[in-house]
C-alpha atoms as a PDB file:
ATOM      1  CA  UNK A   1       1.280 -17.748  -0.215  1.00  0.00           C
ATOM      2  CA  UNK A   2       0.984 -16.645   3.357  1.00  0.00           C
ATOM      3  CA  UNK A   3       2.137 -12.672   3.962  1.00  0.00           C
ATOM      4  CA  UNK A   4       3.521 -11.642   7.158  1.00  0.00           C
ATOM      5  CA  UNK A   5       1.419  -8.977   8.438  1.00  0.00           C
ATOM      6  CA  UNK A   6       2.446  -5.253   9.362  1.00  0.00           C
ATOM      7  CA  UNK A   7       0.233  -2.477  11.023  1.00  0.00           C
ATOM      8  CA  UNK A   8      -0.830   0.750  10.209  1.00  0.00           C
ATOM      9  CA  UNK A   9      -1.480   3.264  13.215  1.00  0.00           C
ATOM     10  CA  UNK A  10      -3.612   6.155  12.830  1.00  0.00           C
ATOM     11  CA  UNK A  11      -5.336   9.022  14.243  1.00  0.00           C
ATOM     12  CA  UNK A  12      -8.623   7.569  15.185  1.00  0.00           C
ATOM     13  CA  UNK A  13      -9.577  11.240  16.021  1.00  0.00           C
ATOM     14  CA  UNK A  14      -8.982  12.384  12.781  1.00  0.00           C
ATOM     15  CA  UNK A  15     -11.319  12.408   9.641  1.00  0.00           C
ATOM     16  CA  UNK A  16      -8.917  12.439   7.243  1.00  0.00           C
ATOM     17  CA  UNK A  17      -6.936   9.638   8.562  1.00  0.00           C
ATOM     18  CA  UNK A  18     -10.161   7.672   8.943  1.00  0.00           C
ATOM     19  CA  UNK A  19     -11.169   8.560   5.187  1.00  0.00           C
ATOM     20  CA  UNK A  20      -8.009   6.860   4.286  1.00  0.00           C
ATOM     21  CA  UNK A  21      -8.339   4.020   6.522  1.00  0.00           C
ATOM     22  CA  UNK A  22     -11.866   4.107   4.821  1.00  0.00           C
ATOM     23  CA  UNK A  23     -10.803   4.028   1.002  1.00  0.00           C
ATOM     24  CA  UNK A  24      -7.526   1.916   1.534  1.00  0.00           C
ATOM     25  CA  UNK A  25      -8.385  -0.424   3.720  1.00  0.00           C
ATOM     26  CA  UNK A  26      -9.023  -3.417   1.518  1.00  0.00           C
ATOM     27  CA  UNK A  27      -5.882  -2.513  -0.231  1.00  0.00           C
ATOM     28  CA  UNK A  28      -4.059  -2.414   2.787  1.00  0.00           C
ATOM     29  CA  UNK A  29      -5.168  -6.200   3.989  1.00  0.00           C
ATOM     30  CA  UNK A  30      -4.565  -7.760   0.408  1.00  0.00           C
ATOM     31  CA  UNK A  31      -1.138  -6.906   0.822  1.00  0.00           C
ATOM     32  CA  UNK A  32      -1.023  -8.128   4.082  1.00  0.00           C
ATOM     33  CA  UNK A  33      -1.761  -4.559   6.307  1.00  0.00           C
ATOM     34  CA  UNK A  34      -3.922  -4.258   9.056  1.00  0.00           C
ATOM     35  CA  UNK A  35      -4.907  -1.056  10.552  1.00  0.00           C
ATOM     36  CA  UNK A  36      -5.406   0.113  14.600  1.00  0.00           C
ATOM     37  CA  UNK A  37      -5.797   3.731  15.898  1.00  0.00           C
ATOM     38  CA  UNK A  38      -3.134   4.979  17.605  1.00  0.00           C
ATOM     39  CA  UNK A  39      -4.956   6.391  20.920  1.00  0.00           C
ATOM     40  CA  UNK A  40      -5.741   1.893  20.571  1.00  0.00           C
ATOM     41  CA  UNK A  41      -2.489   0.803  19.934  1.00  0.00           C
ATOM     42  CA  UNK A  42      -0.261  -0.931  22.027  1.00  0.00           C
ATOM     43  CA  UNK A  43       2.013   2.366  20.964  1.00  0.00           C
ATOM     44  CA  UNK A  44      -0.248   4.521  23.396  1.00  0.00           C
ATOM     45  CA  UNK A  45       1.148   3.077  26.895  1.00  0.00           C
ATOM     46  CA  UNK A  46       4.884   3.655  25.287  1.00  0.00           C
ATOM     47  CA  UNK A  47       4.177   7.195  24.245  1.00  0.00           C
ATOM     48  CA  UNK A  48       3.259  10.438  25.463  1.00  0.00           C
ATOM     49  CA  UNK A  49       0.226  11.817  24.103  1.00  0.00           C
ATOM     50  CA  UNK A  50       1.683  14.660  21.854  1.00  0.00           C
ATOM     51  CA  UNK A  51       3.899  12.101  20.504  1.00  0.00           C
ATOM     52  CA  UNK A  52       1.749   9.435  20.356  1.00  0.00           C
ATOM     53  CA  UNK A  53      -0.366  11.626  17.543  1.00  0.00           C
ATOM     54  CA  UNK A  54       2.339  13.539  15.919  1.00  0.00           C
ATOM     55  CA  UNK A  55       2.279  11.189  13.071  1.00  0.00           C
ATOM     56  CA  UNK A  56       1.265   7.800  11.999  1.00  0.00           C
ATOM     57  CA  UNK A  57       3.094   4.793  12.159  1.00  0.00           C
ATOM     58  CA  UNK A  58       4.058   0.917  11.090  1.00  0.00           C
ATOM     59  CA  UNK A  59       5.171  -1.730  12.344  1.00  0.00           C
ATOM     60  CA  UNK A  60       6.806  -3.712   9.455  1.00  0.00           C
ATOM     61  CA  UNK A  61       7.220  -6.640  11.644  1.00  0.00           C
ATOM     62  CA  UNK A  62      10.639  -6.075  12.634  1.00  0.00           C
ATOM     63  CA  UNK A  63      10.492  -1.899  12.704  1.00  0.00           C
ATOM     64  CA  UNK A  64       8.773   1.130  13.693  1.00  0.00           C
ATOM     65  CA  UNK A  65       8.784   3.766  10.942  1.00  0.00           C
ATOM     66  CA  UNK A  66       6.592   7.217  11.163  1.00  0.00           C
ATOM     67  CA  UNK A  67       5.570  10.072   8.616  1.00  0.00           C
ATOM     68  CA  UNK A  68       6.406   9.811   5.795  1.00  0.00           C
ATOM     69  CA  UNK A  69       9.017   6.832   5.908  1.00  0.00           C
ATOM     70  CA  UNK A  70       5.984   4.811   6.759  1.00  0.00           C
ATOM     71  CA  UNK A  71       3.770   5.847   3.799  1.00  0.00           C
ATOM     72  CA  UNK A  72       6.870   5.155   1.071  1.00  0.00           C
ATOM     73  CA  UNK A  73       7.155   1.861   3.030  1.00  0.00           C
ATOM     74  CA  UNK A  74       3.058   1.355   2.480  1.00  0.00           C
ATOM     75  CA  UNK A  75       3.988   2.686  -1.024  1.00  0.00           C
ATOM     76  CA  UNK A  76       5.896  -0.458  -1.890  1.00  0.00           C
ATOM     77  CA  UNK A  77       3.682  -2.800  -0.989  1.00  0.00           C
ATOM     78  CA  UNK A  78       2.242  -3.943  -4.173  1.00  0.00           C
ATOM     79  CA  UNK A  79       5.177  -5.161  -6.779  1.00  0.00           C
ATOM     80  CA  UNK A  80       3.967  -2.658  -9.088  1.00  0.00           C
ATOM     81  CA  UNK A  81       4.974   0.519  -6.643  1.00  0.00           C
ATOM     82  CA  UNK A  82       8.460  -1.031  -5.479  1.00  0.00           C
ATOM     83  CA  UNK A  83      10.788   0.919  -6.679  1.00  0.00           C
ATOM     84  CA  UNK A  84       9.000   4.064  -4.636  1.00  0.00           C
ATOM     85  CA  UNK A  85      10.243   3.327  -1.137  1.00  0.00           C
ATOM     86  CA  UNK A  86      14.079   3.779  -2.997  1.00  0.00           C
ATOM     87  CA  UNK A  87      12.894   6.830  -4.729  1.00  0.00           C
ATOM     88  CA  UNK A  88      11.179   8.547  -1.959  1.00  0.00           C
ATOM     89  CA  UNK A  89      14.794   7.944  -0.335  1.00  0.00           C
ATOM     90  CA  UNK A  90      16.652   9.818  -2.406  1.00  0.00           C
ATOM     91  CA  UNK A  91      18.040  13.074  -0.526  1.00  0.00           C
ATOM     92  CA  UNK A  92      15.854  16.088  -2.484  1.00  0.00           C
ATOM     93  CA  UNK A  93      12.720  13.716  -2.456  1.00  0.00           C
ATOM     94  CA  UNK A  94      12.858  12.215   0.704  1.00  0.00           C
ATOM     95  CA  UNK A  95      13.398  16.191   1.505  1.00  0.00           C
ATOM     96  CA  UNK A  96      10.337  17.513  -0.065  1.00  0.00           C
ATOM     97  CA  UNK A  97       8.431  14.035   1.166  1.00  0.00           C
ATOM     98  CA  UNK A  98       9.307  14.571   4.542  1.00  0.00           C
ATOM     99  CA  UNK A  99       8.173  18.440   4.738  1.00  0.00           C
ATOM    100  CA  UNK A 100       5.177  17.566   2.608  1.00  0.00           C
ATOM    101  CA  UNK A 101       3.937  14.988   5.474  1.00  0.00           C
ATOM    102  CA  UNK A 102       4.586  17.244   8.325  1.00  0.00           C
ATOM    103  CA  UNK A 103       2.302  19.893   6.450  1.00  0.00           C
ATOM    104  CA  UNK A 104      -0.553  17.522   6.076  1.00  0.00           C
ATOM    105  CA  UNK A 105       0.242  16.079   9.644  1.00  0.00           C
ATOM    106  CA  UNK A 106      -0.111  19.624  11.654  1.00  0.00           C
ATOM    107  CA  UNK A 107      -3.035  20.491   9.357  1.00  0.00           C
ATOM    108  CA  UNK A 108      -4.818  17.285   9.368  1.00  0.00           C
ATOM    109  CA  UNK A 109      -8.045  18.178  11.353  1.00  0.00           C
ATOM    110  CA  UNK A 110      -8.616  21.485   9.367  1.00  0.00           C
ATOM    111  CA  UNK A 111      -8.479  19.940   5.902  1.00  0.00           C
ATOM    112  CA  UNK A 112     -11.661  18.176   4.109  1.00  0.00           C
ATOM    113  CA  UNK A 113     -13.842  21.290   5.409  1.00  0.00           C
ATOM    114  CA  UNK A 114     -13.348  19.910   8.702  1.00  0.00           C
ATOM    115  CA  UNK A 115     -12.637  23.314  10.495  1.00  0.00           C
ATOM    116  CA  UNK A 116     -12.824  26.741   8.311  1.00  0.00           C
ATOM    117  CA  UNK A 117     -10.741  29.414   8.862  1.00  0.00           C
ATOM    118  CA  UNK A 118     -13.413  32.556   9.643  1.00  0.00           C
ATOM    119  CA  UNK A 119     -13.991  34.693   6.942  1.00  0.00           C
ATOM    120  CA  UNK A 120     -13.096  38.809   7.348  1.00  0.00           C
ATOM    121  CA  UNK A 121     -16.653  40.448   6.681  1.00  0.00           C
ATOM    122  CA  UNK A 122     -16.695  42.410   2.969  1.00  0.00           C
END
């Protein structure tokens, strides 16, 4: 059975988007995913730079999602998961889901110990 495939962009600048890339990207091309970097992307000559980075992306093969729409779309991917993408669309979830991603999107270069917040001497 032959899988049409759909892209995940990413912050190639980032560490923890990397990791992830990293840890899930097997996963990602046995359900048909492949992965790019954004600043690599055909996206980057279509988007200003701050914009460009503000979040990931995929490209399902017939739309652009971003945030956190994209990971409940990645989500669903394996039959098991399915029924996520519909419950991460429910109003309070998609909500929470949506604030949740933005979080870990502005703070995504100072999490894993990547950058420490200094320390007010004792």
């Amino acid at each position: 059975m032959s899988r049409k495939a759909w892209w995940v962009f990413y912050d190639g600048a980032c560490p923890l988007c990397q990791g992830a890339i990293g840890r899930f990207g097997r996963t990602l091309r046995a359900f048909g995913g492949r992965s790019c970097s954004l600043q690599a992307s055909p996206l980057a000559a279509h988007l200003a730079p701050n914009l460009l980075l503000a979040q990931m992306r995929v490209w399902t093969g017939r739309r652009l999602l971003g945030g956190a729409d994209a990971v409940a779309w990645i989500l669903g991917r394996p039959w098991f998961l399915a029924p996520l993408p519909w419950l991460a669309g429910l109003p309070l979830i998609h909500t929470f889901c949506r604030h949740a991603y933005a979080w870990v999107a502005r703070n995504r270069y100072c999490l894993q110990g990547v950058c420490k917040i200094p320390q007010a001497p004792p």
